[in-house]
N, C-alpha and C. Protein backbone atom coordinates (compact mmCIF):
# COMPACT_ATOMS: atom_id res chain seq x y z
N UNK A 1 -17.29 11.41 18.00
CA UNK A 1 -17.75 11.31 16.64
C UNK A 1 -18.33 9.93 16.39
N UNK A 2 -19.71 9.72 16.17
CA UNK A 2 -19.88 8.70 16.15
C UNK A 2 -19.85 8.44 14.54
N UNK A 3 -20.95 7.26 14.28
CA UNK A 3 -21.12 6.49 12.23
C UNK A 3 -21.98 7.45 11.76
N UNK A 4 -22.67 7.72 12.43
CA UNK A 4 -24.11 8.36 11.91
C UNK A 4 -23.78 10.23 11.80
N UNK A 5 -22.69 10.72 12.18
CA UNK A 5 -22.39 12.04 12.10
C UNK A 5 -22.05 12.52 10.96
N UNK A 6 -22.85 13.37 10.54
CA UNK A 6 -22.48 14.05 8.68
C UNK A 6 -20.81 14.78 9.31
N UNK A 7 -20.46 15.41 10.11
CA UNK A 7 -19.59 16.14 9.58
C UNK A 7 -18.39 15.10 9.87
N UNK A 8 -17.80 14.63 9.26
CA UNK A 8 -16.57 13.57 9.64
C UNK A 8 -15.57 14.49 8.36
N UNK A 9 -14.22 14.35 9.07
CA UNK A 9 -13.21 14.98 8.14
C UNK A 9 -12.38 13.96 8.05
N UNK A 10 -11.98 14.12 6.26
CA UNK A 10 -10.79 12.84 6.40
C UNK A 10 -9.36 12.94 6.91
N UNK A 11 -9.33 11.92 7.05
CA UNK A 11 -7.48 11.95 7.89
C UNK A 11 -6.51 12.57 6.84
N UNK A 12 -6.90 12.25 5.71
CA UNK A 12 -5.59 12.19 4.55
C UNK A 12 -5.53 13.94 4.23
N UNK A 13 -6.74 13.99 3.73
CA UNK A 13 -7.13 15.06 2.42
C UNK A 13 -7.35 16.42 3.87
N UNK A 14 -7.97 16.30 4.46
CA UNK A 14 -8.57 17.12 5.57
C UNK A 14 -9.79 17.54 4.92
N UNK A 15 -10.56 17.31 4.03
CA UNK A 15 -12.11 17.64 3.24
C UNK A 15 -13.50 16.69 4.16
N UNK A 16 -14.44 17.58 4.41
CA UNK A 16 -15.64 16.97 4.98
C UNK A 16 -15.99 15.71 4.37
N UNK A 17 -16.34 14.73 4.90
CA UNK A 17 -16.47 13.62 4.23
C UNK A 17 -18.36 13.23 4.33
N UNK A 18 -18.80 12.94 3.94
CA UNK A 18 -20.38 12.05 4.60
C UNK A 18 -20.63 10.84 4.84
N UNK A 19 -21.48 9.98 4.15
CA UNK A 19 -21.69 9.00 5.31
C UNK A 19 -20.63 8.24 4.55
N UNK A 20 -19.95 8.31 3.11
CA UNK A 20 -19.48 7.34 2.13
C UNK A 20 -18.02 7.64 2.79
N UNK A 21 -17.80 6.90 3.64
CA UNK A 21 -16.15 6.79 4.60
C UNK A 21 -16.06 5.68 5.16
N UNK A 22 -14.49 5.61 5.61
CA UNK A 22 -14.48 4.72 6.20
C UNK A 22 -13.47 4.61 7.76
N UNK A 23 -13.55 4.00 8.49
CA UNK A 23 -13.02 4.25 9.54
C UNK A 23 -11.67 3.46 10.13
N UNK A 24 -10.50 4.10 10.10
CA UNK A 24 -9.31 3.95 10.49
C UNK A 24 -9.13 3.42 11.78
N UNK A 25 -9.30 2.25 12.24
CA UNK A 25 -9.52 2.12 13.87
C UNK A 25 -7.98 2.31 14.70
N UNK A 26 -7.27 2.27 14.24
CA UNK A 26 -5.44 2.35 14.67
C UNK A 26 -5.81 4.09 15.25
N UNK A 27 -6.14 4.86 14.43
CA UNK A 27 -5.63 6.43 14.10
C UNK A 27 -7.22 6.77 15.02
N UNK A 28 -7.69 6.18 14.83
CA UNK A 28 -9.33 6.72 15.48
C UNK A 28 -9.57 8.09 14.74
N UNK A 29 -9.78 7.65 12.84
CA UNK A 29 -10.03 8.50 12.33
C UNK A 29 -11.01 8.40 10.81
N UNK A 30 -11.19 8.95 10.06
CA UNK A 30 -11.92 8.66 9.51
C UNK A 30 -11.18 8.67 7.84
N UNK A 31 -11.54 7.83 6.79
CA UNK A 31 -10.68 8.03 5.77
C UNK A 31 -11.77 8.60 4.26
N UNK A 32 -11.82 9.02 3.42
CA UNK A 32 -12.94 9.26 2.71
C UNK A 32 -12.36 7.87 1.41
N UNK A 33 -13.62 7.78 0.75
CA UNK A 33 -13.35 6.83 -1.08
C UNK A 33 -12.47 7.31 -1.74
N UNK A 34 -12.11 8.39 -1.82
CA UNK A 34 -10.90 8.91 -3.17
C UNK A 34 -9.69 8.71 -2.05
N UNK A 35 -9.32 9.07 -1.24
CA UNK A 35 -8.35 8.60 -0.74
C UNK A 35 -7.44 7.55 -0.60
N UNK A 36 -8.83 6.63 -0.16
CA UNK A 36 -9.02 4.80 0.04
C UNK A 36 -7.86 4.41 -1.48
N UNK A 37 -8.59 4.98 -2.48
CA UNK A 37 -8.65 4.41 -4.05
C UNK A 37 -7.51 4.94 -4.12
N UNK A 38 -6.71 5.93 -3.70
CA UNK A 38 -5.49 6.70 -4.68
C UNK A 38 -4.19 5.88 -3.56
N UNK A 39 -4.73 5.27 -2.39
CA UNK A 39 -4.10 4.36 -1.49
C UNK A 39 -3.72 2.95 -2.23
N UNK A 40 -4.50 2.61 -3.22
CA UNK A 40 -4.30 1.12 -3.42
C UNK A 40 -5.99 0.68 -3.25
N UNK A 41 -6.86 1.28 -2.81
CA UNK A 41 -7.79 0.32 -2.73
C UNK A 41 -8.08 -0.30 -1.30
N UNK A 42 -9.58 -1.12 -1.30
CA UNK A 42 -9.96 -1.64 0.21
C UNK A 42 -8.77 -2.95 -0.36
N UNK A 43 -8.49 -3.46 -1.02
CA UNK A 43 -8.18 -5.16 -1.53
C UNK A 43 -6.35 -4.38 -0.68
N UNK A 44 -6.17 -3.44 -1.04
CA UNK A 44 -4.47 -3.23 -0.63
C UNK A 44 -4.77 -2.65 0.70
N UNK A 45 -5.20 -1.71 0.95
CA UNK A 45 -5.18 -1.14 2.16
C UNK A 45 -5.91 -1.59 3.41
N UNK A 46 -5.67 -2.25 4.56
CA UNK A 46 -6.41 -2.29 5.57
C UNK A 46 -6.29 -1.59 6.53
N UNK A 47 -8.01 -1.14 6.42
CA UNK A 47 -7.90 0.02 7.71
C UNK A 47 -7.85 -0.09 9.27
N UNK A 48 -8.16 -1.17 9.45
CA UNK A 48 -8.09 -1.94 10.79
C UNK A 48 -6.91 -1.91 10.95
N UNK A 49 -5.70 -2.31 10.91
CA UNK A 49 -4.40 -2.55 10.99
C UNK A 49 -3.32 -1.70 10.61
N UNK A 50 -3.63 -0.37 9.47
CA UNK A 50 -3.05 0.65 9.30
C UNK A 50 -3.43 2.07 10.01
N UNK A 51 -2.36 2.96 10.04
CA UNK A 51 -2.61 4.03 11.06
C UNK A 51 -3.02 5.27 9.58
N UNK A 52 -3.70 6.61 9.80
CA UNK A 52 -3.64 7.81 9.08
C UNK A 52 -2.40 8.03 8.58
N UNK A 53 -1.43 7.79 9.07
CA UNK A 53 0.02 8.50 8.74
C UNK A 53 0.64 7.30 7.87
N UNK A 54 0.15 6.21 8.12
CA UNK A 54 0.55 5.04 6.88
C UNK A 54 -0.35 5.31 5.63
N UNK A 55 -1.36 4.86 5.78
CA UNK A 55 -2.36 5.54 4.73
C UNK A 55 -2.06 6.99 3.89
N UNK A 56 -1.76 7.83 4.63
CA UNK A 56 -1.25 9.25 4.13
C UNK A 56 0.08 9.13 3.03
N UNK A 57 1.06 8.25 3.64
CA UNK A 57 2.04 7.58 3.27
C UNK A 57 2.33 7.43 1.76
N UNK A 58 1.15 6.12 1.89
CA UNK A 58 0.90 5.29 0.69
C UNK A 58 0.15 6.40 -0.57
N UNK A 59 -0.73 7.24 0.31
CA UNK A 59 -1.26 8.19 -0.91
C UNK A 59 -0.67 9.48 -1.26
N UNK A 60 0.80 9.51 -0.91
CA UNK A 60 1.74 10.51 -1.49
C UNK A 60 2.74 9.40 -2.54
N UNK A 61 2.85 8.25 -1.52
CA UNK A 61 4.06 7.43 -2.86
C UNK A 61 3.09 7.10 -3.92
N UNK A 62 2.05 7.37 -4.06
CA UNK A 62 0.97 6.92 -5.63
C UNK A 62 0.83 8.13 -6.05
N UNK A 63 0.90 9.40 -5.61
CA UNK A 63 0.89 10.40 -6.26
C UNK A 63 2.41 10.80 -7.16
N UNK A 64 3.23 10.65 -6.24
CA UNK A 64 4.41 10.43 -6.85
C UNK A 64 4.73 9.79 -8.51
N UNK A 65 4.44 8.35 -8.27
CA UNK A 65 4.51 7.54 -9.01
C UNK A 65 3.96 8.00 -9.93
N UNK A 66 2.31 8.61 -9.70
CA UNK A 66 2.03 8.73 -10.96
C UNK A 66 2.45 10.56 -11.78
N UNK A 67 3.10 11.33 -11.07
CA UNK A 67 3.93 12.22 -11.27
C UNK A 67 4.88 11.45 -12.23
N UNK A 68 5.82 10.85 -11.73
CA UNK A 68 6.70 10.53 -12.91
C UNK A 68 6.12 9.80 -14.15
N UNK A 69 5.20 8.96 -13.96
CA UNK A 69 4.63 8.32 -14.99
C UNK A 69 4.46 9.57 -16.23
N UNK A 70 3.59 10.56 -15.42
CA UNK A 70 3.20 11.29 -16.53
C UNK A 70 4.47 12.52 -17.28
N UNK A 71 5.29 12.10 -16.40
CA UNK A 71 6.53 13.38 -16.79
C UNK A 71 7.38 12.78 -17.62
N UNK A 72 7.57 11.36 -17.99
CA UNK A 72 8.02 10.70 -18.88
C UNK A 72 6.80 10.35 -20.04
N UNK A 73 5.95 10.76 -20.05
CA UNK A 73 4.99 10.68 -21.42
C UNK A 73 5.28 12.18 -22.26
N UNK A 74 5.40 13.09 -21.16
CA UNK A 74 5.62 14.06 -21.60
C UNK A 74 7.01 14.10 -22.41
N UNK A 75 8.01 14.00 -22.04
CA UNK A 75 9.36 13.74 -22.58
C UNK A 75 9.33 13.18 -23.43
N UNK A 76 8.69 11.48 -23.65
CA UNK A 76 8.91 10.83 -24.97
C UNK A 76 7.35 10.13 -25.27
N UNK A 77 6.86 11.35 -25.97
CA UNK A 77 5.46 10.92 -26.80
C UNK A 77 6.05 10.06 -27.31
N UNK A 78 6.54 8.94 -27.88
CA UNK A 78 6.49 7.52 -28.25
C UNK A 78 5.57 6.32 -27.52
N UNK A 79 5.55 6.97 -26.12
CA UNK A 79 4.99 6.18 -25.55
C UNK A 79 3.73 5.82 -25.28
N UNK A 80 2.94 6.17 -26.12
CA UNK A 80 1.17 5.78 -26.15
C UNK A 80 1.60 5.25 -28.07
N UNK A 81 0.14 5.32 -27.89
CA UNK A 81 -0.40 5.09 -29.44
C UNK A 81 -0.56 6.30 -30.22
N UNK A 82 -1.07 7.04 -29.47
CA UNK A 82 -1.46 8.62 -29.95
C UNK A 82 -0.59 9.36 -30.57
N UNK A 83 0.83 9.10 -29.68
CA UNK A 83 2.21 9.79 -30.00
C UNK A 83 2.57 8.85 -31.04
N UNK A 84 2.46 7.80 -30.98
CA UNK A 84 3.29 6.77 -32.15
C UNK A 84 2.21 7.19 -33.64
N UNK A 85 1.29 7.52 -33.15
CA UNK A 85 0.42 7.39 -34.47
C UNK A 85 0.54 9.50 -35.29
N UNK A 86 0.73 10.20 -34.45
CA UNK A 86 1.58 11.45 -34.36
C UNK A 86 2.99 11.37 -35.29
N UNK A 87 4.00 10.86 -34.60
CA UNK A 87 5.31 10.79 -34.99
C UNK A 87 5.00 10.29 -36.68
N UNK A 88 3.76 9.14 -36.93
CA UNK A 88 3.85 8.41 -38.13
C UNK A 88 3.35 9.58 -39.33
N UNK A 89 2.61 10.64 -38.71
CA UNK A 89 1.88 11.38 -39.62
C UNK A 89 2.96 12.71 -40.27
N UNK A 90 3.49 13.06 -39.03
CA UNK A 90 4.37 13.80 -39.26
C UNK A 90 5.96 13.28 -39.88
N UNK A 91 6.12 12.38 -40.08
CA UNK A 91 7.43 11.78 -40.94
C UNK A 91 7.04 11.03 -41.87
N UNK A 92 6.04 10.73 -42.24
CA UNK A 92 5.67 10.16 -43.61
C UNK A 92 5.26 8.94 -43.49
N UNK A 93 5.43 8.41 -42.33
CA UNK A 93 5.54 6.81 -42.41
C UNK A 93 4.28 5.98 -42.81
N UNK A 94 4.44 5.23 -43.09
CA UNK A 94 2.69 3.89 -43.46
C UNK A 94 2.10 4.82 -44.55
N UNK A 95 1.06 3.97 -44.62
CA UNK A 95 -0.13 4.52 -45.85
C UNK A 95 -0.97 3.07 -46.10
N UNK A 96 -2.35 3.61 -46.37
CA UNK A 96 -3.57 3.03 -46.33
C UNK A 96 -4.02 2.58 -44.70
N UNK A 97 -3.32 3.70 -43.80
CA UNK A 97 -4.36 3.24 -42.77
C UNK A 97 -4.48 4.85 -41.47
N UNK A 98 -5.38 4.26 -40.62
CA UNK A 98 -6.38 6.06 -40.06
C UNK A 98 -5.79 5.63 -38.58
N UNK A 99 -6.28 6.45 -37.81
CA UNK A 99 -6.21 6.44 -36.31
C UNK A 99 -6.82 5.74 -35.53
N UNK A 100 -7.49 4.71 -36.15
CA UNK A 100 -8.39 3.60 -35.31
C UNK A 100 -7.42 2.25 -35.72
């Protein structure tokens, strides 16, 4: 598989990738941009020095993370603005002011 080959599959996702990849030299594999990004990024992740199965790793503990993130918004709408500005409409609270 050389740089110049359209069909490259990513290590992580297993989806056809094109030329916008990047190459895992540990794993002798190929990684795609959404992957890279849901990894931490080129600034966190180096692909030279990390293997597919580290990389893979890192982009299940960020999926995770952001699993719970969102399963505790769900539980306590307090936690944005949206919900706080919600809770205020529905219990009476403030007056003389809007959602901006």
């Amino acid at each position: 598989m050389g740089f110049f080959d359209r069909t490259a599959i990513c290590g992580v996702c297993n989806k056809e990738v094109g030329l916008n990849r990047f190459k895992v030299r540990k794993s002798d594999a190929w990684i795609c941009p959404d992957c890279l990004k849901k990894a931490g990024g080129a600034s966190r992740v180096n692909v030279s020095k990390l293997t597919i199965e580290e990389i893979a790793a890192l982009v299940h503990q960020a999926e995770e993370k952001e699993a719970v993130r969102q399963e505790k918004l769900v539980h306590s709408p307090l936690n944005t603005a949206e919900g706080m500005y919600d809770y205020c409409l529905k219990n009476g609270y403030g007056s003389g002011w809007n959602e901006k």
